[in-house]
Protein backbone atom coordinates (compact mmCIF):
# COMPACT_ATOMS: atom_id res chain seq x y z
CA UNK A 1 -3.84 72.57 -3.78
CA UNK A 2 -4.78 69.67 -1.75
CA UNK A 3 -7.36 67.15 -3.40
CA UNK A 4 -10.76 67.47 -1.87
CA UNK A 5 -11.56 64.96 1.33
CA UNK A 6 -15.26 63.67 1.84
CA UNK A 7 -16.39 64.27 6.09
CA UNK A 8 -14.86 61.30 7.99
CA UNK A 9 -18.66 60.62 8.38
CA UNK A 10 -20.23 60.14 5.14
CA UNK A 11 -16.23 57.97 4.40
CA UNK A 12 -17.35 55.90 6.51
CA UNK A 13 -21.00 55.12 5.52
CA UNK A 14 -19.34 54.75 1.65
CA UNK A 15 -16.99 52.54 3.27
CA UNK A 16 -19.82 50.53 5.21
CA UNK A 17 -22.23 50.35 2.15
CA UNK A 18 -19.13 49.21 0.13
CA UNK A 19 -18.33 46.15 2.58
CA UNK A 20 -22.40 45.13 2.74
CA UNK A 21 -22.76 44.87 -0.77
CA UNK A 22 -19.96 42.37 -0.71
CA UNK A 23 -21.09 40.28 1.38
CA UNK A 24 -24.29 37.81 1.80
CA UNK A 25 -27.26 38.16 4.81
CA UNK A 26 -24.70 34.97 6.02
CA UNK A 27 -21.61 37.35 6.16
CA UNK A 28 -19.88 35.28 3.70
CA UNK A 29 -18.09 37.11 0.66
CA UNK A 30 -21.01 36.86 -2.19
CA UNK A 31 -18.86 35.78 -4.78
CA UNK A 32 -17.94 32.33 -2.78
CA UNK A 33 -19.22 29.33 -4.74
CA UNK A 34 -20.58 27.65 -1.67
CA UNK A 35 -23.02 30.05 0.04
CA UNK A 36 -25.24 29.07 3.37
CA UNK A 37 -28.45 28.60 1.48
CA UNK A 38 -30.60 25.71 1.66
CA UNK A 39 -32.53 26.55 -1.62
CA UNK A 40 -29.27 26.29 -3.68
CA UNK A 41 -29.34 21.97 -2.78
CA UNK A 42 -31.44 20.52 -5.63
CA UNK A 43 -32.62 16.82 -5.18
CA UNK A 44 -30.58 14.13 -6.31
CA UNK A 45 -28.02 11.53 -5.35
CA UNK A 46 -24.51 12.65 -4.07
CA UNK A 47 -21.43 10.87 -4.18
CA UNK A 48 -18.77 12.16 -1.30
CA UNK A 49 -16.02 14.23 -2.21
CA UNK A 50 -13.18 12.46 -0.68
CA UNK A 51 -10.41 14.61 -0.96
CA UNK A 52 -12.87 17.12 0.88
CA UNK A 53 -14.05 14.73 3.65
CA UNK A 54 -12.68 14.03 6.76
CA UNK A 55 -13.58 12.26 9.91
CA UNK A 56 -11.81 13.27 12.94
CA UNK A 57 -11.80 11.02 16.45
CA UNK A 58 -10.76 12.34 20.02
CA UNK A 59 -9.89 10.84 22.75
CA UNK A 60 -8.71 11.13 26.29
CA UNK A 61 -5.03 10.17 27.22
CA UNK A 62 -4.64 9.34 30.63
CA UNK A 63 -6.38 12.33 31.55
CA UNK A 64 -3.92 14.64 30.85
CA UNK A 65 -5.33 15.52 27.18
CA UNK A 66 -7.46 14.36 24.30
CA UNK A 67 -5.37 12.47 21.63
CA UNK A 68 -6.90 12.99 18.03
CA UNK A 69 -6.31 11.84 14.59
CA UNK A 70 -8.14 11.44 11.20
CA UNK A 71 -9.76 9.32 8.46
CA UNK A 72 -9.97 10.47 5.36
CA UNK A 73 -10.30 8.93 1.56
CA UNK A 74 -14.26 8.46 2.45
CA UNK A 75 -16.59 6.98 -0.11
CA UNK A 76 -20.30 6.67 -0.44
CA UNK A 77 -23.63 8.48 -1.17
CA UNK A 78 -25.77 11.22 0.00
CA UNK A 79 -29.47 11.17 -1.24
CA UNK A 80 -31.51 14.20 -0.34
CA UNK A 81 -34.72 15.96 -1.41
CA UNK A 82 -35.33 19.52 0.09
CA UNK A 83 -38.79 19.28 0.12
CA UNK A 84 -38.45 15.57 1.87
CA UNK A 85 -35.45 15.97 4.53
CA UNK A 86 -36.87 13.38 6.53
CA UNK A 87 -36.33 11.13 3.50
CA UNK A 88 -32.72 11.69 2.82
CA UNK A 89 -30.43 8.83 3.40
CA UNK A 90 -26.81 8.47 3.80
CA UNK A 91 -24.36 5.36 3.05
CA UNK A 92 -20.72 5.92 3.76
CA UNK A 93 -17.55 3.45 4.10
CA UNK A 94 -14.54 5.36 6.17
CA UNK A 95 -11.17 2.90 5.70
CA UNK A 96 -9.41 2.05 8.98
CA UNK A 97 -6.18 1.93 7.17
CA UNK A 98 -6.56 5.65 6.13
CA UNK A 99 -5.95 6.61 9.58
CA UNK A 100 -3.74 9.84 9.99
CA UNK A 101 -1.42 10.20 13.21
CA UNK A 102 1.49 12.35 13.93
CA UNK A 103 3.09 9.20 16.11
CA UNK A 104 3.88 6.25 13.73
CA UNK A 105 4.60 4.07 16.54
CA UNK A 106 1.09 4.71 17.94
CA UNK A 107 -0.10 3.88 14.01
CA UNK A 108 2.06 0.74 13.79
CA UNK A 109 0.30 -0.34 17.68
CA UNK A 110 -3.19 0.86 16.02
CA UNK A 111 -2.45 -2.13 13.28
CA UNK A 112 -0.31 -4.09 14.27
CA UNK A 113 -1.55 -8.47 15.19
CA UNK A 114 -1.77 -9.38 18.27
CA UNK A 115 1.42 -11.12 20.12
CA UNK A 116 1.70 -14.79 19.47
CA UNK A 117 -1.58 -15.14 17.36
CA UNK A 118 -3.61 -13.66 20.52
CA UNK A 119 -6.24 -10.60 19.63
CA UNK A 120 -4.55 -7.12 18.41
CA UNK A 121 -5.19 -4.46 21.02
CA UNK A 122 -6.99 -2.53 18.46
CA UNK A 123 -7.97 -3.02 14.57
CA UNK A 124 -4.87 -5.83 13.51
CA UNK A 125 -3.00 -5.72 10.29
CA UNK A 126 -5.90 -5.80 7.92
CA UNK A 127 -9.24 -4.09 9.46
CA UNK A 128 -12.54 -4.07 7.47
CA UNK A 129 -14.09 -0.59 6.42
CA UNK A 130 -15.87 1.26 9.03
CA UNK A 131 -19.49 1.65 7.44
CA UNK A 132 -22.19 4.03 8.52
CA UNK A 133 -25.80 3.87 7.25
CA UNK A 134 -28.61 6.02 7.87
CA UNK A 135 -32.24 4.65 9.34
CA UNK A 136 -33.70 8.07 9.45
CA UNK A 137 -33.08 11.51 9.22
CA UNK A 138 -35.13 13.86 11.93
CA UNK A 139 -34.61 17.72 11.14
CA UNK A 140 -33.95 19.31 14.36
CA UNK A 141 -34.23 23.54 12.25
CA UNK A 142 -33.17 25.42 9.68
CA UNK A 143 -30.16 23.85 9.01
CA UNK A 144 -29.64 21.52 11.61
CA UNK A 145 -30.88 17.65 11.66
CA UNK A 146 -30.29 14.53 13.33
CA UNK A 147 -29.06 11.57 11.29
CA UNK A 148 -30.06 7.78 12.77
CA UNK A 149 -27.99 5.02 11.51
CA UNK A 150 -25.93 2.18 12.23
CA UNK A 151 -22.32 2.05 12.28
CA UNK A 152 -20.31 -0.50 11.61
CA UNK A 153 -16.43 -0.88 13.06
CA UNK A 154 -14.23 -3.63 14.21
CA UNK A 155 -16.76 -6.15 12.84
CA UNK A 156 -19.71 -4.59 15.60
CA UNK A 157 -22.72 -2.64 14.35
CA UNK A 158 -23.98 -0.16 16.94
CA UNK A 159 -26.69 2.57 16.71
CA UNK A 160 -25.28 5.75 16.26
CA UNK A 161 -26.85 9.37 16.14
CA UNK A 162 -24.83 12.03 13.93
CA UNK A 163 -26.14 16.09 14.76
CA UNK A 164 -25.47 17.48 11.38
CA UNK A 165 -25.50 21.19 10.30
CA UNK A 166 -25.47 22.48 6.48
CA UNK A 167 -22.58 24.63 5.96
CA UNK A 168 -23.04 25.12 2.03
CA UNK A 169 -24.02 24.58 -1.24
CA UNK A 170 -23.19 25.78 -4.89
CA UNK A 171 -21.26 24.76 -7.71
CA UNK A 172 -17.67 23.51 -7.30
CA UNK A 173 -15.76 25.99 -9.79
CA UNK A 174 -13.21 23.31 -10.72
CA UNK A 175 -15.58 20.78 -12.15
CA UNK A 176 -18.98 22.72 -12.32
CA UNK A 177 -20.41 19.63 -10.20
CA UNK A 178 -23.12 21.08 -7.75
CA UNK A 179 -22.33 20.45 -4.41
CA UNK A 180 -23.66 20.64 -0.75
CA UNK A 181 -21.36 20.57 2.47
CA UNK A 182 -21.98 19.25 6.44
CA UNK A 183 -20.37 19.40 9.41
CA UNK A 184 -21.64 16.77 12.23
CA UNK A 185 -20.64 15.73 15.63
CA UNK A 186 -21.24 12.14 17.49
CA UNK A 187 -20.21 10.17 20.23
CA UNK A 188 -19.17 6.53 20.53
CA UNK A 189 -17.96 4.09 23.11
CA UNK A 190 -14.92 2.33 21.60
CA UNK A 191 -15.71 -0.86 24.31
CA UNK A 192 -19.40 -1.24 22.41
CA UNK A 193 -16.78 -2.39 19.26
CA UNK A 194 -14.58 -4.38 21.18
CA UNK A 195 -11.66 -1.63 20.88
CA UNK A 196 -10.70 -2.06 24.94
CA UNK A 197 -7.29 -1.92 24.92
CA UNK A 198 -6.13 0.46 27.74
CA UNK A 199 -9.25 1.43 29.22
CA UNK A 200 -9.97 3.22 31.66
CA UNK A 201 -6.63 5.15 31.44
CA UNK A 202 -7.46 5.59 27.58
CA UNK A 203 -10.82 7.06 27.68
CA UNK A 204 -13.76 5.22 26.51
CA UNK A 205 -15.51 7.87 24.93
CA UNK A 206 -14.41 8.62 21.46
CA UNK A 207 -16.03 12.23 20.19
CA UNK A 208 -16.03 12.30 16.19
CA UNK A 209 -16.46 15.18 14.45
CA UNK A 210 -16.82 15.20 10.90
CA UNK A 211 -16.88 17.39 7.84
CA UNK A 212 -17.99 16.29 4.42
CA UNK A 213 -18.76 17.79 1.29
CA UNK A 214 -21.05 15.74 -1.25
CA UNK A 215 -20.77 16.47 -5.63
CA UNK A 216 -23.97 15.99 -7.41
CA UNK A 217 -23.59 12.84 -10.08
């Protein structure tokens, strides 16, 4: 005797019901520490979380592709109030010597001094931090916001406008440190820092896209 089959029907509703309950409004699994809800950030200074924080730059190669690599090993502070967004401030220092590149020659070029004691084409042999800090912080919706700052590269400071989107916030289950996570996108012009080696077959514009996750001291 065959064990008894529920209608393909009413399987499927079980099956449907089953799913939803496992998952938040967000779609995310609801038993993921970091969950897309803005009431989870509680105010407080942030330090960055720099094994979880990277900034990645693109560029265009002789216009055949864009060229990209990373920074990583970020440090720095996030400062935020949920009731007060427009108050929150950011300070963040990004090493130039962290850069990540599948080409070593093109890393060893990126660094290297210039010929003869004339200018490097890019950063030289021992560049200063990159440094970006905020001015203001304009919330653009729900999760969305535009950061103001300066940043600081190649010994230039430049205005420069960050769109940044919450992507998260809970506790970290390996140290039980509250934490909040962004994503943010901005554009620069690498001549505005004095990087002008190669242009305009190397494009000027340099499109940085950034994620970051910040633990709760």
């Amino acid at each position: 005797m065959s064990a008894p089959t529920l209608p393909i029907g009413i399987a499927a509703a079980v099956l449907l019901a089953t799913g939803a309950a496992a998952f938040t409004s967000q779609g995310r699994p609801a038993d993921l520490p970091g969950q897309l809800d803005t009431t989870r950030v509680a105010a407080g200074t942030y330090a960055v979380d720099g094994a979880h924080t990277l900034v990645q730059w693109s560029v265009d190669h002789f216009g055949f592709n864009p060229y990209f690599g990373l920074f990583g090993d970020v440090e720095g502070t996030l400062t935020i109030d949920p009731a007060n967004l427009a108050g929150a401030t950011v300070d963040v220092t990004i090493p130039v010597t962290s850069l990540s590149v599948v080409s070593g020659g093109l890393r060893e070029h990126l660094f290297r001094p210039g010929a003869d004691g004339a200018r490097p084409d890019f950063f030289g042999p021992e560049p200063a931090p990159a440094r970006f800090r905020s001015t203001s912080v304009q919330p653009t919706g729900a999760r969305d916001a535009r950061i103001h700052g300066e940043l600081t590269l190649n010994g230039v400071t430049r205005p420069l406008a960050i769109d940044a989107q919450f992507t998260g916030a809970g506790d970290n289950p390996m140290n039980r440190r509250a934490t909040v996570g962004f994503t943010g996108t901005a554009v620069i012009k690498r001549s505005d820092f004095g990087l002008t080696y190669a242009l305009p077959l190397v494009g000027d514009e340099v499109e940085l896209a950034i994620t970051a996750a910040f633990e709760r001291r």
